[in-house]
Protein backbone atom coordinates (compact mmCIF):
# COMPACT_ATOMS: atom_id res chain seq x y z
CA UNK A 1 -0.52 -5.09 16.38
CA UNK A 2 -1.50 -8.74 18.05
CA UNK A 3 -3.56 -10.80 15.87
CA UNK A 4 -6.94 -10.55 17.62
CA UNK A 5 -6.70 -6.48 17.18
CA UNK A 6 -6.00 -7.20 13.63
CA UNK A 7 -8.72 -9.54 13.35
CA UNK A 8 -11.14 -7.09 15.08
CA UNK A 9 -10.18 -4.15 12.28
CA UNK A 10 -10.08 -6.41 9.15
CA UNK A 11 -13.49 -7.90 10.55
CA UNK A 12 -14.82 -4.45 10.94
CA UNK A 13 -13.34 -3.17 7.60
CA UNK A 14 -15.89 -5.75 5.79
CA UNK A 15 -19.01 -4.94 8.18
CA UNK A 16 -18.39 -1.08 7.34
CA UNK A 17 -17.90 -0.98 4.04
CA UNK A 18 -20.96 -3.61 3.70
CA UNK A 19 -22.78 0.14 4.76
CA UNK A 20 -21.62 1.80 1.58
CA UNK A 21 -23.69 -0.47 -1.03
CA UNK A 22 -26.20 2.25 -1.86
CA UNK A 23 -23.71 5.17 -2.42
CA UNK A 24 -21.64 3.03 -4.37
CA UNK A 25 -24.60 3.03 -6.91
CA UNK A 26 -24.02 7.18 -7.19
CA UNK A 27 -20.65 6.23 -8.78
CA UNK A 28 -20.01 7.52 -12.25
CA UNK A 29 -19.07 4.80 -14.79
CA UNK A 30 -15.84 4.90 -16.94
CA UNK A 31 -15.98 4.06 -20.58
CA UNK A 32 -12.98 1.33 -21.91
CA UNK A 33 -10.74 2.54 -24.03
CA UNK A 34 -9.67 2.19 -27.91
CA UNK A 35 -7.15 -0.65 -28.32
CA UNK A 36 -3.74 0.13 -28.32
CA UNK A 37 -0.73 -0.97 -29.48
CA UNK A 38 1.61 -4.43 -28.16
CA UNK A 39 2.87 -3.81 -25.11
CA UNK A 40 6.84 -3.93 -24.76
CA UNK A 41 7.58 -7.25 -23.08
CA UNK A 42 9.93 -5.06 -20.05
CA UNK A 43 7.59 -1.73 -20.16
CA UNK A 44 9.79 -1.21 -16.57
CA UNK A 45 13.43 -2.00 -17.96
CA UNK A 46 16.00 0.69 -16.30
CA UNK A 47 13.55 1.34 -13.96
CA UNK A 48 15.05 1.25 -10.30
CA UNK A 49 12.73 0.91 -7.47
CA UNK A 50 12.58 0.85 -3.79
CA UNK A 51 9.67 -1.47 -2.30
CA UNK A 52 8.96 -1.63 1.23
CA UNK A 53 5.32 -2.05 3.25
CA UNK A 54 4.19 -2.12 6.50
CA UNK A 55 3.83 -6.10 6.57
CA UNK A 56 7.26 -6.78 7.26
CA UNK A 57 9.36 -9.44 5.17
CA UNK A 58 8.50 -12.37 6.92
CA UNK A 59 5.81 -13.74 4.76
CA UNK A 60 5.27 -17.02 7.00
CA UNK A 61 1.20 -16.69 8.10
CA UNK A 62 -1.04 -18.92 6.77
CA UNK A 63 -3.33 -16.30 6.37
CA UNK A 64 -1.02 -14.25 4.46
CA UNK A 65 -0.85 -10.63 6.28
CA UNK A 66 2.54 -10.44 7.08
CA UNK A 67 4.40 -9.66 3.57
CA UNK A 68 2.94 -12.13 0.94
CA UNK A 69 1.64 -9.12 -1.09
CA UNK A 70 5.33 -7.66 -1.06
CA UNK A 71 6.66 -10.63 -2.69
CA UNK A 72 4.01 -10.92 -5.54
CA UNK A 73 4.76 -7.34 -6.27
CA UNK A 74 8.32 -7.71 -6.55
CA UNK A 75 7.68 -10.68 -8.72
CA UNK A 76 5.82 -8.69 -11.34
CA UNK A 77 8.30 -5.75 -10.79
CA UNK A 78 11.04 -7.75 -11.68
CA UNK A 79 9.34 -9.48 -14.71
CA UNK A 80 8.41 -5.75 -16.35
CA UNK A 81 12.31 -5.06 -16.34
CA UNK A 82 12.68 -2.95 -13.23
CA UNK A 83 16.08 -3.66 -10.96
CA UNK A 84 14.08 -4.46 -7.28
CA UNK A 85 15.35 -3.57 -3.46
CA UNK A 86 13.83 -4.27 -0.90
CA UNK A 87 13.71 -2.31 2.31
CA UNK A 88 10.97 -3.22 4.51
CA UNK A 89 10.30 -3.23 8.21
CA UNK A 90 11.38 -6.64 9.79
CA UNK A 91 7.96 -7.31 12.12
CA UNK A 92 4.22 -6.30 11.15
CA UNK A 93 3.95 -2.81 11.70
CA UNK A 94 0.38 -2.05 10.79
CA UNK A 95 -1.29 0.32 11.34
CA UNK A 96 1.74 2.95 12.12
CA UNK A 97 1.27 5.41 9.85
CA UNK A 98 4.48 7.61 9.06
CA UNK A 99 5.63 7.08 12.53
CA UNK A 100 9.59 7.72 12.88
CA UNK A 101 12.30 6.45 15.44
CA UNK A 102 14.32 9.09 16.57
CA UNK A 103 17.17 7.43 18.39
CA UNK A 104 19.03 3.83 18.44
CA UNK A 105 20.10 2.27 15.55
CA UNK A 106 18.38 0.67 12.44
CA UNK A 107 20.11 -3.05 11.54
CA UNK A 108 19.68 -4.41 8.31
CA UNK A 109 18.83 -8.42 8.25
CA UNK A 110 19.39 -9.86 4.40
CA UNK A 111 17.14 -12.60 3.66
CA UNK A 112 19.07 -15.11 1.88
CA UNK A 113 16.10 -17.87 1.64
CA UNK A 114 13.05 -16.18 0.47
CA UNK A 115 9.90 -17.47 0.85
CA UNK A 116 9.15 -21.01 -1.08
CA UNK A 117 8.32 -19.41 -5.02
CA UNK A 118 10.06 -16.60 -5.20
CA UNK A 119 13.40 -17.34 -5.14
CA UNK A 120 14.27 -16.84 -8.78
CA UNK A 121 11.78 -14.00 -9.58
CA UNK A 122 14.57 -11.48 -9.87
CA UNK A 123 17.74 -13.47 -11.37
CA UNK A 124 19.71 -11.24 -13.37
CA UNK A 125 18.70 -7.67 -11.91
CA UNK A 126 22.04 -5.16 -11.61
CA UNK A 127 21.36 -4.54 -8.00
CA UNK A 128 20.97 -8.54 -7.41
CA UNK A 129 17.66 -7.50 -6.18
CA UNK A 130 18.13 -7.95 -2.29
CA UNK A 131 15.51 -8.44 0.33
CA UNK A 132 16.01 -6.25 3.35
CA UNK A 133 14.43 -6.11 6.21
CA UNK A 134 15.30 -3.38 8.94
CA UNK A 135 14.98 -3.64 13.10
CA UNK A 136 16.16 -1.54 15.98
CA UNK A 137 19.38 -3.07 16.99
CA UNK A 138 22.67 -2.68 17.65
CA UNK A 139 22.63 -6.50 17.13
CA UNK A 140 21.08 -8.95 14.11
CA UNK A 141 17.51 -8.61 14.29
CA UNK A 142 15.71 -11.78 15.81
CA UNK A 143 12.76 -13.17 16.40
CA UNK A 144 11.49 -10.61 19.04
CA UNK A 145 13.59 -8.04 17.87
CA UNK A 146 11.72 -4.39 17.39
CA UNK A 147 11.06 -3.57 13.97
CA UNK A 148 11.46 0.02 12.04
CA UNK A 149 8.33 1.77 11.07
CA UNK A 150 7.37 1.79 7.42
CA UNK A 151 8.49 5.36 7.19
CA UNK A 152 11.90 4.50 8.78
CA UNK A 153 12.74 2.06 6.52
CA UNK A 154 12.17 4.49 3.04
CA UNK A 155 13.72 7.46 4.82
CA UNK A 156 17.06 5.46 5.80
CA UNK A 157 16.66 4.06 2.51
CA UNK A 158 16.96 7.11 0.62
CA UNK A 159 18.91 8.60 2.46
CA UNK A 160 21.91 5.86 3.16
CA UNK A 161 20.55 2.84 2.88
CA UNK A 162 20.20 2.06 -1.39
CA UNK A 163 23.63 4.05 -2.02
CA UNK A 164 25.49 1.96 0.74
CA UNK A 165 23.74 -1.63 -0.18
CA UNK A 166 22.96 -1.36 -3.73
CA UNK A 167 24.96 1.61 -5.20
CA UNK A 168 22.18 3.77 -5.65
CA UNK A 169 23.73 7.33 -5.28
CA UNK A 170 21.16 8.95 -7.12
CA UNK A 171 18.14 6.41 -6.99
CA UNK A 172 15.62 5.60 -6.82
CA UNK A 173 13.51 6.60 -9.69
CA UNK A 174 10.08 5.49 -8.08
CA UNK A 175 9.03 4.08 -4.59
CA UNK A 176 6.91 1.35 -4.63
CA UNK A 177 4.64 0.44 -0.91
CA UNK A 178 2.72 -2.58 -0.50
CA UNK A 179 1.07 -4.77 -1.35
CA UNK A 180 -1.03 -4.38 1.96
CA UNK A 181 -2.97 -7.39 3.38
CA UNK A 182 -6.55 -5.25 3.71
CA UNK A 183 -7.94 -1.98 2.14
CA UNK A 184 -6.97 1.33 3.12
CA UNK A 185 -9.41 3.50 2.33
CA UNK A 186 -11.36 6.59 3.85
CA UNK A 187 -10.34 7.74 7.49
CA UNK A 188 -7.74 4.54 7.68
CA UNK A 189 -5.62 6.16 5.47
CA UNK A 190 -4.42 8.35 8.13
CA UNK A 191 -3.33 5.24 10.46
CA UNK A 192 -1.92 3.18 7.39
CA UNK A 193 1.99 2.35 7.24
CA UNK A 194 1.65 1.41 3.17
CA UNK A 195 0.34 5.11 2.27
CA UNK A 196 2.87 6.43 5.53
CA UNK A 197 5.81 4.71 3.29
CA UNK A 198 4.54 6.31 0.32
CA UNK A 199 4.09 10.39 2.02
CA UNK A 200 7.98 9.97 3.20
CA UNK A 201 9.12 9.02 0.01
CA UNK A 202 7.35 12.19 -1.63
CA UNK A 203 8.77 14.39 1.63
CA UNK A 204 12.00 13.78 -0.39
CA UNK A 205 10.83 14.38 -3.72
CA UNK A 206 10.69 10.61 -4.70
CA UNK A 207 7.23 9.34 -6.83
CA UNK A 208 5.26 7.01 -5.20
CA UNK A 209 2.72 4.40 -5.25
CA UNK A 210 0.85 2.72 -2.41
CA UNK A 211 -0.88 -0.72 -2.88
CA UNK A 212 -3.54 -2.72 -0.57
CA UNK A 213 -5.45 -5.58 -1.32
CA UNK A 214 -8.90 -6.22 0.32
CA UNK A 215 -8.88 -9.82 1.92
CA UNK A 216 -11.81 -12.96 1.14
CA UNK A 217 -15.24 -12.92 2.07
CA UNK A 218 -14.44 -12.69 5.57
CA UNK A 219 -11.20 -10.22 5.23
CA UNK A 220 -9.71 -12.04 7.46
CA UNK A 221 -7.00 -14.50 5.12
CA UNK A 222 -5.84 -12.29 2.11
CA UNK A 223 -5.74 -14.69 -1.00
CA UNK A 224 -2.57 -14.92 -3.01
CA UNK A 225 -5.20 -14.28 -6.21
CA UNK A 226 -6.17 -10.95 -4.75
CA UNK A 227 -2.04 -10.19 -4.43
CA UNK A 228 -1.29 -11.30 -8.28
CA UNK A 229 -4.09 -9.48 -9.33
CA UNK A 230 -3.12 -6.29 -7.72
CA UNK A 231 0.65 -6.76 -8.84
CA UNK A 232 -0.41 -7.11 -12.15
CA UNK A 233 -2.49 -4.45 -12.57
CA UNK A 234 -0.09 -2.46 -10.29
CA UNK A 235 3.12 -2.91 -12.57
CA UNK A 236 1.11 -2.16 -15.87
CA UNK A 237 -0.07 1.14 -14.57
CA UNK A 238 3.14 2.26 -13.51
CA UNK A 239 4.41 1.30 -16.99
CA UNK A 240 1.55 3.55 -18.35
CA UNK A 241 2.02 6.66 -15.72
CA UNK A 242 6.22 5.89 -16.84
CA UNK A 243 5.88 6.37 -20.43
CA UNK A 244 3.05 9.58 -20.25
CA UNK A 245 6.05 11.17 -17.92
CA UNK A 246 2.87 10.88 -15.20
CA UNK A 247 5.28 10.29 -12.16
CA UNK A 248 5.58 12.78 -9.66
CA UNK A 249 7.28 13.59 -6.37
CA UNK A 250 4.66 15.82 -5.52
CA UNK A 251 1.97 13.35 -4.37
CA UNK A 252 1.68 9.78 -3.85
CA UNK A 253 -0.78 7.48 -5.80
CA UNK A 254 -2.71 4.85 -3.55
CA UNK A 255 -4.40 1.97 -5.43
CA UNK A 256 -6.84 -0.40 -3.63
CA UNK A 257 -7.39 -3.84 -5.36
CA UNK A 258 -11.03 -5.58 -4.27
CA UNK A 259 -11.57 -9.17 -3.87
CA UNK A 260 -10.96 -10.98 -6.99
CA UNK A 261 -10.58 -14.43 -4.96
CA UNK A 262 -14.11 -16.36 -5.87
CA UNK A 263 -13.39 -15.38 -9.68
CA UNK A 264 -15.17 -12.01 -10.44
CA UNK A 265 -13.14 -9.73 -12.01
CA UNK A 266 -12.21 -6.57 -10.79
CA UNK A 267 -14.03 -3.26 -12.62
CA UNK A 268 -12.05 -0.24 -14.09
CA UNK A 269 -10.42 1.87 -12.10
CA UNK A 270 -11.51 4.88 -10.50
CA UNK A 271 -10.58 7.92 -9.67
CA UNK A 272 -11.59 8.64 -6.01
CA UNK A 273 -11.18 11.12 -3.56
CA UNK A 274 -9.72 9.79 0.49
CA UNK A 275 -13.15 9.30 2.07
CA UNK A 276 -13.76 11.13 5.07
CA UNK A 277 -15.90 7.80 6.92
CA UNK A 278 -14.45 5.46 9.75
CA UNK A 279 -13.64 2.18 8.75
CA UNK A 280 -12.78 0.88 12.11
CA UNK A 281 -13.26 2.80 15.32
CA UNK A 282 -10.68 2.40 18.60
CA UNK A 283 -12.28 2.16 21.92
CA UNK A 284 -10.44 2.10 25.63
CA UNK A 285 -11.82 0.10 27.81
CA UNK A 286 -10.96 -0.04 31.66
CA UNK A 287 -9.75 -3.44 33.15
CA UNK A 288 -11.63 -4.78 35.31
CA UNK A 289 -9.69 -4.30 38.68
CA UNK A 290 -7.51 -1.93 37.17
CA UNK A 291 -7.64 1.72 37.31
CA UNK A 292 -4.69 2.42 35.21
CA UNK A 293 -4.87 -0.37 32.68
CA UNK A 294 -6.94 0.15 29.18
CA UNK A 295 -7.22 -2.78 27.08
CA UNK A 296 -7.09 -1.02 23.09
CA UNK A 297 -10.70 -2.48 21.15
CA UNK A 298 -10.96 -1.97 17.70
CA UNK A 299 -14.68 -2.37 16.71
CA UNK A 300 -17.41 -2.10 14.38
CA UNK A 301 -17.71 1.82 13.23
CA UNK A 302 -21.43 2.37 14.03
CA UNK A 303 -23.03 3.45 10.33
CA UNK A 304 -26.04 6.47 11.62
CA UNK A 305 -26.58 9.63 9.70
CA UNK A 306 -24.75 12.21 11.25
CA UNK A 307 -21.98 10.63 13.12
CA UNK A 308 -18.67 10.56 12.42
CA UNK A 309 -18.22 7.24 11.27
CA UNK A 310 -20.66 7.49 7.78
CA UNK A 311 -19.18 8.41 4.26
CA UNK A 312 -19.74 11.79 2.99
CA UNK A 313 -17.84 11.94 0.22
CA UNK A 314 -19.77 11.38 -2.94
CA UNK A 315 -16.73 9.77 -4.85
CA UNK A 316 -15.15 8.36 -2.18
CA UNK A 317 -12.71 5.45 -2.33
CA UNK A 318 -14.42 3.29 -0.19
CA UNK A 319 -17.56 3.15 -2.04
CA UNK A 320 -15.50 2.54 -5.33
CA UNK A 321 -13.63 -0.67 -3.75
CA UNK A 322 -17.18 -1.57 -2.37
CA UNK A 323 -18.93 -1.74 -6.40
CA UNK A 324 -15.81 -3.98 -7.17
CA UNK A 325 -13.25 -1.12 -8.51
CA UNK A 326 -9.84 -0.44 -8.58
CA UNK A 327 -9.58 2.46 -6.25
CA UNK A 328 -7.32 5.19 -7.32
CA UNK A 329 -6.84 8.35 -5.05
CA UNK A 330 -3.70 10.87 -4.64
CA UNK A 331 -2.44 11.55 -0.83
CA UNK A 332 -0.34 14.96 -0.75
CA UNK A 333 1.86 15.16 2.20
CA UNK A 334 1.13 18.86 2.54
CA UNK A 335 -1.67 19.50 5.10
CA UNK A 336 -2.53 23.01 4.83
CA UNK A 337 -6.10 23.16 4.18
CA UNK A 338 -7.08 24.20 0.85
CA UNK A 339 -3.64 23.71 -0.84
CA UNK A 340 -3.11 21.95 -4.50
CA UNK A 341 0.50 20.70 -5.85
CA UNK A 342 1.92 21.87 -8.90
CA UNK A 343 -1.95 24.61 -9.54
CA UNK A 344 -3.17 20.42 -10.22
CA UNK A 345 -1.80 20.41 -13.51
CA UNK A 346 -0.07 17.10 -13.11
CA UNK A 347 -3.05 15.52 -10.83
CA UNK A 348 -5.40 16.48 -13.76
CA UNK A 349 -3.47 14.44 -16.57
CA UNK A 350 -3.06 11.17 -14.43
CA UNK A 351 -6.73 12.01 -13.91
CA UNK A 352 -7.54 11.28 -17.21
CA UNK A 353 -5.29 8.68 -17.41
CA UNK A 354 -7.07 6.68 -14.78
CA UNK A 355 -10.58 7.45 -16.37
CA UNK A 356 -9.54 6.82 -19.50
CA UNK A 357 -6.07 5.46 -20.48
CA UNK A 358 -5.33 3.12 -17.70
CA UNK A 359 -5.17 -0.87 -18.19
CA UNK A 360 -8.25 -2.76 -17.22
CA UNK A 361 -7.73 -5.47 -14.41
């Protein structure tokens, strides 16, 4: 997506969500929890994950949406004890959802240098904790080289990629997406590559977890705070869902992190339903002298009762990330309408988890 669309969306992700304030205040409170013992210093050791995101692994934008959030979580990954690889799509691919490729060839492009500060973070890991990140090429992928989707790159992953690079016949144990520069939340969640990742790990029985950061004030440079946070949080809740046997190939768990860049902390998490609102809404609009060219504009999702484009869902996860929560939500893969996982059994112990168990930011 070119900058100036992505500017347009994260722009009118922070006007949007400005709309939610009120419900936000209809949001039940959690309680904190009893103390509990030391945590283990690796809560993650033996733990093999697969991290990709829809980012890419380029991580060179000043602004920091193009794979910063992917290295922070690795970071933390790595320091809990879990053996890291990284599979990731090569250029941004925002916004695709779980878009496939279904022809040509995926190329792998090891990244040898990683980005200044996290070139040590995973010394020592069995896998030697590579850094992947996958075009469409016969050739090595360059700098204008198409990328794989987000979904590509966990499907070939699972499915060839880990056993051939990393000896991972029968891994991974968990999929981690993310960390995404920007919320996903409500409607979005349908367009986003981070939770498209996560739904084709779980379309091969793999757990999964999906992670986005909102950006600053103006959401439109996504603070390296607001990443550590999230990673933090991130890897200690996986410990906690590990050890309660809480992880589960038949949904996906998407986390959003709010702004924690000017100091405020983030609150407890939440447990949230997807929100059925519009974030962002995509207009066409004809070029002038052009009757066959449509220039794509993102823009402001107009906030009247009635339309499409306001919340209706009281709990939703975009009013939670609004009142300064962690938002936590599950994302099935299975659309029939109506249709629980597992009767909910599993869905109703992370459940309490989350509300009452879970670490606080």
């Amino acid at each position: 997506m070119p900058t100036t669309s992505r500017s347009r969306i994260v722009l009118a992700t922070t006007a949007v969500l400005t709309s939610l304030t009120a419900a936000a205040d209809a949001l039940p409170q959690t309680t904190e929890t009893a103390t509990h013992a030391e945590p283990s210093a690796e809560p993650l050791a033996g733990l093999r994950v697969l991290l990709s995101n829809d980012d890419s692994v380029q991580a060179a934008k000043a602004s920091h949406a193009d794979g910063l959030g992917l290295y922070e979580m690795r970071k933390a990954l790595c320091a809990a004890g879990a053996d890291v690889v990284v599979m990731a799509p090569w250029q941004v691919q925002s916004g695709k959802g779980t878009a496939v490729t279904n022809g040509g060839a995926l190329r792998l492009a090891r990244r040898t240098r990683l980005p200044a500060g996290y070139e040590n973070d995973c010394t020592g890991a069995p896998s030697g904790s590579p850094v992947y990140g996958v075009c469409l090429s016969d050739d090595a992928c360059g700098a204008g080289t198409p990328s794989a989707t987000p979904a590509d790159t966990v499907k070939f992953a699972l499915r060839s990629g880990l056993a051939a690079k990393a000896g991972w016949a029968d891994g991974p144990d968990v999929v981690v997406t993310g960390i995404n520069s920007g919320p996903n939340v409500s409607a979005q969640v349908n367009d986003s590559g981070t939770v498209g990742a996560a739904v084709a790990a779980i379309d091969d029985g793999v757990p999964a977890l999906a992670f986005s950061s909102s950006g600053d004030s103006t959401n439109t440079d996504f603070p390296v705070a607001n990443y550590r946070a999230n990673a933090e949080f991130g890897t200690r809740l996986l410990a906690g869902m590990r050890e309660r046997s809480l992880l589960s190939g038949k949904f996906a768990v998407k986390v959003d992190y709010p702004d924690v860049s000017t100091g405020r902390r983030a609150k407890a998490p939440l447990w949230t339903d997807v929100g059925h609102g519009k974030v962002v809404w995509h207009d066409y609009a004809a070029r002038r002298g052009s009757g066959d060219t449509f220039d794509i504009v993102p823009g402001v999702c107009a906030d009247r009762p009635g339309d499409s484009c306001t919340e209706t869902v009281r709990r939703a996860d975009s009013t939670a990330l609004l009142s300064g929560h962690v938002a936590v939500a599950p994302v099935t893969a299975d659309r029939t309408y109506g249709a629980t996982v597992d009767g909910g059994k599993n869905l109703r112990k992370l459940k309490h988890y989350v509300e009452h168990d879970a670490p606080r930011p």
